[in-house]
Protein backbone atom coordinates (compact mmCIF):
# COMPACT_ATOMS: atom_id res chain seq x y z
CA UNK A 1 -10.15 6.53 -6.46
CA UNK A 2 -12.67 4.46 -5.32
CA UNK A 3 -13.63 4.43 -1.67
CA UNK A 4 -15.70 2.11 0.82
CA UNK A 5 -15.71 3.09 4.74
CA UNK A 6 -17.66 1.29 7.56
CA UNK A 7 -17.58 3.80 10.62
CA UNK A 8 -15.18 3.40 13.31
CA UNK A 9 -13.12 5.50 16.06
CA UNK A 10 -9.47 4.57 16.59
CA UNK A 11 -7.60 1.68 14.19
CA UNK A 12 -4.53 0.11 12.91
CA UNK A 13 -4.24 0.80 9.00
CA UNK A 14 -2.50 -1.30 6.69
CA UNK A 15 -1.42 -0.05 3.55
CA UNK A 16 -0.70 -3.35 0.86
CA UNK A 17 0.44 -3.06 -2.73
CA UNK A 18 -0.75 -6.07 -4.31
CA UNK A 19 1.69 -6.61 -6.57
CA UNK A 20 1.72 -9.64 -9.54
CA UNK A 21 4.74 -10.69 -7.93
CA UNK A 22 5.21 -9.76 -4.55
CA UNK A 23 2.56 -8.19 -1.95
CA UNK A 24 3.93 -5.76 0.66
CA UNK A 25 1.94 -5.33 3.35
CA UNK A 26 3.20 -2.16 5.94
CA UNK A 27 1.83 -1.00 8.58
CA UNK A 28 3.52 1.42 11.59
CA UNK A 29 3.77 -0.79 14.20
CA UNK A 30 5.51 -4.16 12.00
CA UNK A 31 7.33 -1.89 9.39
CA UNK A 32 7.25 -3.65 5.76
CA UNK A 33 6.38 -7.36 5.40
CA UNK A 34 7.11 -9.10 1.27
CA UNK A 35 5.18 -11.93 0.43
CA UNK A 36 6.65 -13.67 -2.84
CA UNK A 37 3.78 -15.05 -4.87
CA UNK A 38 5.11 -15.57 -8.48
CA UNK A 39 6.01 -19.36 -7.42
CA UNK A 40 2.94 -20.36 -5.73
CA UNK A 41 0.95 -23.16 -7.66
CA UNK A 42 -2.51 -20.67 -7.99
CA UNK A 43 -0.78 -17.07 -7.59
CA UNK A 44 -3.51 -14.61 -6.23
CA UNK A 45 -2.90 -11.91 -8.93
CA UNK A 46 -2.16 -12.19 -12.44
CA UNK A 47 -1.07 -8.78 -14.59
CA UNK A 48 -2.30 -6.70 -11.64
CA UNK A 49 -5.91 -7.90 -10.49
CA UNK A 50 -7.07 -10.56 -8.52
CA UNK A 51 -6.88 -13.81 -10.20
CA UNK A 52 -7.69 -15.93 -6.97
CA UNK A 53 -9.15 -13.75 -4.78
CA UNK A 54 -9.59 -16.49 -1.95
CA UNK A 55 -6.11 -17.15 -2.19
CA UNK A 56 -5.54 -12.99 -1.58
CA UNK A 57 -7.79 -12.90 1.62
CA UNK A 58 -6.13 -16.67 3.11
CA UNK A 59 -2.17 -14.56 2.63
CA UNK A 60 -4.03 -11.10 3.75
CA UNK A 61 -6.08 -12.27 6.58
CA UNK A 62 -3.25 -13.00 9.29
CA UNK A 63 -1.39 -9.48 8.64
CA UNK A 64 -4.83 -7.81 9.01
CA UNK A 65 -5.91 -9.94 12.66
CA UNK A 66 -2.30 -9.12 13.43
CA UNK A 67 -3.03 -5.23 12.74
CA UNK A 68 -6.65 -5.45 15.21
CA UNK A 69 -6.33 -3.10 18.08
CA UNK A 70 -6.29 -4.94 21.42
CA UNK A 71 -7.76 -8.15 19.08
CA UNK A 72 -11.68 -6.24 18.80
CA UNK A 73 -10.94 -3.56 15.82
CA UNK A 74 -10.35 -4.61 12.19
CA UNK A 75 -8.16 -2.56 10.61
CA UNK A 76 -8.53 0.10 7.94
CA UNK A 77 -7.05 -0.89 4.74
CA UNK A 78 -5.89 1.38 2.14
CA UNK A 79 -4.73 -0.42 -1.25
CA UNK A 80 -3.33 0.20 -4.56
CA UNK A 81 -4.66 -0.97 -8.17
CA UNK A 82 -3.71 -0.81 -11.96
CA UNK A 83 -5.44 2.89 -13.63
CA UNK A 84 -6.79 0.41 -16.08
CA UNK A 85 -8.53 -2.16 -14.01
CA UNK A 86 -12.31 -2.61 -14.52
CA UNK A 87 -14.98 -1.64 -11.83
CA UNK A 88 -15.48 -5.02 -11.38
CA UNK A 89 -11.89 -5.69 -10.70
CA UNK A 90 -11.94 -2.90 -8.36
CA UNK A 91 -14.98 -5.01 -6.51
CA UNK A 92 -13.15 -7.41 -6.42
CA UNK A 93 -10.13 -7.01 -4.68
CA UNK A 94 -12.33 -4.81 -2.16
CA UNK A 95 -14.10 -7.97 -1.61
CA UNK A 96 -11.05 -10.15 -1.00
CA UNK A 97 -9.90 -7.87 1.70
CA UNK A 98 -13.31 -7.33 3.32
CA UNK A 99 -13.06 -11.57 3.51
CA UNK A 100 -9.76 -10.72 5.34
CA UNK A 101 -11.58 -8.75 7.95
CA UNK A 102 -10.50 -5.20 6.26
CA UNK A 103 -13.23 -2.45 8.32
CA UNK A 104 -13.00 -0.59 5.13
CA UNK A 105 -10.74 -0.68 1.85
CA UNK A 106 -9.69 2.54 0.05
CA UNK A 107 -8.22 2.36 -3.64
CA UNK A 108 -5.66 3.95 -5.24
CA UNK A 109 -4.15 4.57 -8.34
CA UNK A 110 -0.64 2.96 -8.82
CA UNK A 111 1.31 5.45 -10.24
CA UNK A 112 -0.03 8.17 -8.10
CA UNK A 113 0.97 6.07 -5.05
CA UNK A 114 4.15 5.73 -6.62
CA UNK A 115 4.84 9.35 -6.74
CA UNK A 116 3.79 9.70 -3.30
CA UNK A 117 6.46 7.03 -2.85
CA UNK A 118 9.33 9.00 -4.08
CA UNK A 119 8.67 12.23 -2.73
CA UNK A 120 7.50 13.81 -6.02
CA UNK A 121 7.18 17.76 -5.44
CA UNK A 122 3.41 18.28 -5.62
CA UNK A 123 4.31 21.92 -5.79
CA UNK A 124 6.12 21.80 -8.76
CA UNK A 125 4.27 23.55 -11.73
CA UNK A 126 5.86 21.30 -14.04
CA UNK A 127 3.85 18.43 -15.57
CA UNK A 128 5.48 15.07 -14.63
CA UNK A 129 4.99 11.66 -15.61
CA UNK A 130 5.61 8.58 -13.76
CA UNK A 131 5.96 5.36 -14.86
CA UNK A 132 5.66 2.32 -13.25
CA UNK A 133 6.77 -1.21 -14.72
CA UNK A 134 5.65 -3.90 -12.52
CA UNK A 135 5.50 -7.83 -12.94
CA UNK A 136 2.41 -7.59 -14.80
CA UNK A 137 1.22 -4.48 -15.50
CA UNK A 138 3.26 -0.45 -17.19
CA UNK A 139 1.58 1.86 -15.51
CA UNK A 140 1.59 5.62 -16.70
CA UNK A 141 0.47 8.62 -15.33
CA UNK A 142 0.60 12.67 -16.17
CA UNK A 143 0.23 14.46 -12.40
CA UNK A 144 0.39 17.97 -12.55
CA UNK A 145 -0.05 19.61 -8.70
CA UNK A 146 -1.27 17.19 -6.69
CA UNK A 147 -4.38 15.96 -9.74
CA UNK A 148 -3.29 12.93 -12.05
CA UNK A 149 -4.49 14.71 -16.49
CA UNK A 150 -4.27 11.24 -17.81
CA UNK A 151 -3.34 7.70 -17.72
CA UNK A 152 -2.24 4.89 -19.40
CA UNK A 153 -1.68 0.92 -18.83
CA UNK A 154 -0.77 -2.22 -20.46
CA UNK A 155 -0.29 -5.66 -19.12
CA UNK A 156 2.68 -6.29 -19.47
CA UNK A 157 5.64 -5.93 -17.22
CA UNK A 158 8.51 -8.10 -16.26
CA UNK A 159 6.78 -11.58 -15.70
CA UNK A 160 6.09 -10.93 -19.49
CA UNK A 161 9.93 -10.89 -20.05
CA UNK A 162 10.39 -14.07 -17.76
CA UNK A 163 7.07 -15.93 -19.52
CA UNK A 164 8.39 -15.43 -23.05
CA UNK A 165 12.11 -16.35 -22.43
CA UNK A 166 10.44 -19.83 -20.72
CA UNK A 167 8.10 -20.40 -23.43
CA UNK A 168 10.49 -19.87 -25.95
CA UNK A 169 12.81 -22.84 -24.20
CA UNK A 170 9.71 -24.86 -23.65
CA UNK A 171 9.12 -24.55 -27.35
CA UNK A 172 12.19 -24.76 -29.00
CA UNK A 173 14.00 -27.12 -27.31
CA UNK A 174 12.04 -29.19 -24.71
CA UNK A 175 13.89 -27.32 -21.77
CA UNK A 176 12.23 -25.79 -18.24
CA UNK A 177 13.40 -22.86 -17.10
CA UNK A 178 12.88 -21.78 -13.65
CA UNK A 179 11.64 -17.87 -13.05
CA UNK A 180 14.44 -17.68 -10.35
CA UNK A 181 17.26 -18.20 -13.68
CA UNK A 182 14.77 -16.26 -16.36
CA UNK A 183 15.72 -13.55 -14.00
CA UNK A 184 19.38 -13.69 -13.94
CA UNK A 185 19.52 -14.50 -17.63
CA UNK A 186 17.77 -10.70 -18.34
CA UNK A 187 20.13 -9.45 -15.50
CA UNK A 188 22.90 -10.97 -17.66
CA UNK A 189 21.62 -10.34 -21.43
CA UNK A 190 20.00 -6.94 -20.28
CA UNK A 191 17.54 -5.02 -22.70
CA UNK A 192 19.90 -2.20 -24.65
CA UNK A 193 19.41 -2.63 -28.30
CA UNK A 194 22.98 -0.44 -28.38
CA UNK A 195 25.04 -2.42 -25.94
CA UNK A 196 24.65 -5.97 -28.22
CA UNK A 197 27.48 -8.07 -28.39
CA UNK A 198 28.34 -11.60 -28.80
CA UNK A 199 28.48 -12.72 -25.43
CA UNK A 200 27.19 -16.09 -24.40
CA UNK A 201 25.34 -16.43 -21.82
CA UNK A 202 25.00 -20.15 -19.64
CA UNK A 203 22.09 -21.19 -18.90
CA UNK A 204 20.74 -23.83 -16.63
CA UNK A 205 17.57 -25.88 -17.47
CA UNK A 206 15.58 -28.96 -16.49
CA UNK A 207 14.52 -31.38 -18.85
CA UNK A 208 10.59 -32.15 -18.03
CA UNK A 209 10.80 -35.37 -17.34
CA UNK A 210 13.37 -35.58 -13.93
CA UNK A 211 14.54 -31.91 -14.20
CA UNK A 212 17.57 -32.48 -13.77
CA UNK A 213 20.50 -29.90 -14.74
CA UNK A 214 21.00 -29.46 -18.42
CA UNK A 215 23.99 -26.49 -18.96
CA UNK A 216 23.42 -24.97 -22.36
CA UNK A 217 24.73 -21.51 -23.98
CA UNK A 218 23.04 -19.18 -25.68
CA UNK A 219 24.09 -16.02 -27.35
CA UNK A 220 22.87 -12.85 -26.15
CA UNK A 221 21.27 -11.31 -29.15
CA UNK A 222 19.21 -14.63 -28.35
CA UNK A 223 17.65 -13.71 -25.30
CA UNK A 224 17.01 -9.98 -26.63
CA UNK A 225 14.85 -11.79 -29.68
CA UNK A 226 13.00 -13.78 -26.82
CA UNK A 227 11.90 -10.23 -24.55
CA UNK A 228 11.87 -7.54 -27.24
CA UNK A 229 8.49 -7.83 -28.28
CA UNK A 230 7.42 -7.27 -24.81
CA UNK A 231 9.77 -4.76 -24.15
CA UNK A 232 8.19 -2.62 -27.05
CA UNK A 233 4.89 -2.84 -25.84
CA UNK A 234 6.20 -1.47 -22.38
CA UNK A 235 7.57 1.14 -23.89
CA UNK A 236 5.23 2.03 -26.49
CA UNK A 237 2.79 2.23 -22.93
CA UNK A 238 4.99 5.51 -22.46
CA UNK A 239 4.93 6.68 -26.02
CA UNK A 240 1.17 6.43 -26.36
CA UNK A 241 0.52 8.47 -23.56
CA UNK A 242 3.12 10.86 -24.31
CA UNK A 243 0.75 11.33 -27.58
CA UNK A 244 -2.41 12.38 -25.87
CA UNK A 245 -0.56 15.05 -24.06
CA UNK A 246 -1.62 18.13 -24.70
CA UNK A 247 1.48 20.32 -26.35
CA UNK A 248 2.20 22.76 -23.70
CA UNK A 249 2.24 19.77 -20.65
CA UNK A 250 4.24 17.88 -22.88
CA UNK A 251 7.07 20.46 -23.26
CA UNK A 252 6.66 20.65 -19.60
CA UNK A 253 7.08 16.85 -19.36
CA UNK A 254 10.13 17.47 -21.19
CA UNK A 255 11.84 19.65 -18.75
CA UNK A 256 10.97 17.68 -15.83
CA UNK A 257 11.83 14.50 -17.19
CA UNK A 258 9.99 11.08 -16.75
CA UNK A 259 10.43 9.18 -13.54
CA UNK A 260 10.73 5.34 -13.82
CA UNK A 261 9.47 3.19 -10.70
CA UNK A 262 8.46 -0.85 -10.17
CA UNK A 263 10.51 -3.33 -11.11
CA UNK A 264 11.11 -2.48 -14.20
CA UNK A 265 13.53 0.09 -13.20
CA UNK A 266 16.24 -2.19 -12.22
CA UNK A 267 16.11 -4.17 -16.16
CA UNK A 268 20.00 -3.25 -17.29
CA UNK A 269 18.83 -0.75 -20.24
CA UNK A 270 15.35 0.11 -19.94
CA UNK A 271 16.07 3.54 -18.95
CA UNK A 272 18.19 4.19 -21.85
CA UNK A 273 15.64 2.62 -24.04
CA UNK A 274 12.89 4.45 -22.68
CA UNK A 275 15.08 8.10 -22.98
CA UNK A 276 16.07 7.29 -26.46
CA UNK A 277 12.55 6.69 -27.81
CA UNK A 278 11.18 9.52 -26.12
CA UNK A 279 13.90 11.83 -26.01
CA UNK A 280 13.28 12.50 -22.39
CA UNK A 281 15.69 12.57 -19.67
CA UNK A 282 14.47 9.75 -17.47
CA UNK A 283 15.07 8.83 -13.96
CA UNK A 284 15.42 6.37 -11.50
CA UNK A 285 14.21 7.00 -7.38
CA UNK A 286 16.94 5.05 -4.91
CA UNK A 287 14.41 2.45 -3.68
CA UNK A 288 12.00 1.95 -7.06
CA UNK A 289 10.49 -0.99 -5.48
CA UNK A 290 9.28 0.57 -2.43
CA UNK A 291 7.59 3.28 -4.30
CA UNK A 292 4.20 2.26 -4.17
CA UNK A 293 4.23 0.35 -0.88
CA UNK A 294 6.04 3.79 0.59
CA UNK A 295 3.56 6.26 -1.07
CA UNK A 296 0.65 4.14 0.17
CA UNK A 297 1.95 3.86 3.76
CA UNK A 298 2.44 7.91 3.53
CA UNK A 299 -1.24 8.50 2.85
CA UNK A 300 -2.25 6.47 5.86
CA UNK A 301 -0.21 8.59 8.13
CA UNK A 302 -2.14 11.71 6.15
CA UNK A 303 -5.51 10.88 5.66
């Protein structure tokens, strides 16, 4: 965790998971707020870290004036970021929210916000892992107590799914897809390796030139040849983690199970992939998507 404070008496705080996606911005006194970013023309983020960063502190600076007490205090800002992400990475996303007027910016780990999220059991003297499959980055984490043993990230995440099944479209046959229908044609085709059948799914595309509506079918085995390449490396994420364990957390992993957050956790079959290839029971929190943004919103009421 990587901290930067600037003094100060009584503030708002505003926790914000910057996701590749979406950023959620919370705070106590406006509740949640999502910000959809995949479509913009120059996204802010890209597989987790800033990409544009003035583009993060122009989206991030009206939440944060918004969050000033009586219009004279900036608010503090707690944040969370990828385990992998560089120290420079780390500077810079602390310096996009400064630009925002942030009075100070605190890190945090993903995953371990995540588990906040949920309400994992600190207490529990089981080792547990978390995993959490975002838009652009899988996320692992062993936490036993309330101390993460070890991590592990890739990026890759769901926009990886949606990029390949467009570029494979693009390629092939000339056709646009739009990220809105990449998603419903994964929702559709799903990502079980044992539920294949020969379903068809329909797909609409643009052509390039005028974009306009070109129905096509495609069978479903298709679309799993498009997205399993990237849904290996998500779940060999898991798997290569799982190998650094030492034995006796491992078997502990084992009985507690592996807890699957982001995104990710909504793909039809993931969980069942995940469980087969590791032969762990895994598990899936009622709001998966909130999990961060909640955990990081917890730790501002704590801290």
């Amino acid at each position: 965790m990587k901290k930067h404070r600037v003094p100060f008496a009584c503030r708002n705080e505003v926790a914000i998971d910057v996701g590749t996606a979406f950023i959620r911005l919370a705070t106590a006194k406006f509740g949640v707020v999502v910000i959809p970013t995949m479509s913009m023309s120059e996204p802010p983020l890209q597989h987790g870290v800033v990409a544009n960063s003035q583009k993060l502190t122009e989206i991030v600076r009206p939440f944060l004036n918004r969050a000033k007490k009586l219009g004279l205090l900036s608010p503090r800002v707690i944040v969370g970021s990828p385990t992998d992400a560089s120290e420079e990475e780390r500077e810079t996303l602390m310096a996009a929210l400064f630009a925002a007027d942030a009075a100070s910016v605190e890190i945090i780990s993903e995953p371990f916000a995540a588990a906040i999220g949920i309400g994992m059991d600190f207490c529990n003297p089981y080792t547990q892992l978390i995993v959490d499959v975002g838009d652009g980055v899988t996320d692992c984490a062993v936490i036993r107590g309330n101390e993460i043993l070890d991590t592990h990230a890739s990026r890759v995440g769901c926009g990886t799914l949606r990029e390949s099944i467009k570029d494979c479209f693009l390629r092939c046959w000339g056709l646009s897809l739009l990220s809105s229908e990449t998603e419903r044609i994964i929702a559709s085709a799903g990502v079980a390796q044992n539920k294949l059948t020969d379903n068809k799914i329909q797909v609409g595309t643009g052509n390039n030139k005028d974009a306009s509506p070109i129905p096509i079918i495609i069978r479903q085995a298709s679309i799993h040849a498009m997205i399993e390449p990237a849904i290996l490396k998500i779940i060999d994420t898991v798997t290569n983690l799982l190998r650094k364990v030492p034995p006796a957390f491992g078997c502990e992993i084992i009985e507690s199970g592996i807890i699957l957050t982001g995104g990710g956790a909504l793909l039809p079959g993931l969980r069942e992939r995940l469980a087969e290839r590791t032969s762990i029971r895994v598990t899936i929190p009622e709001k998966p998507l909130d999990a961060v943004i909640g955990g990081l919103g917890d730790m501002l009421v704590h801290t």
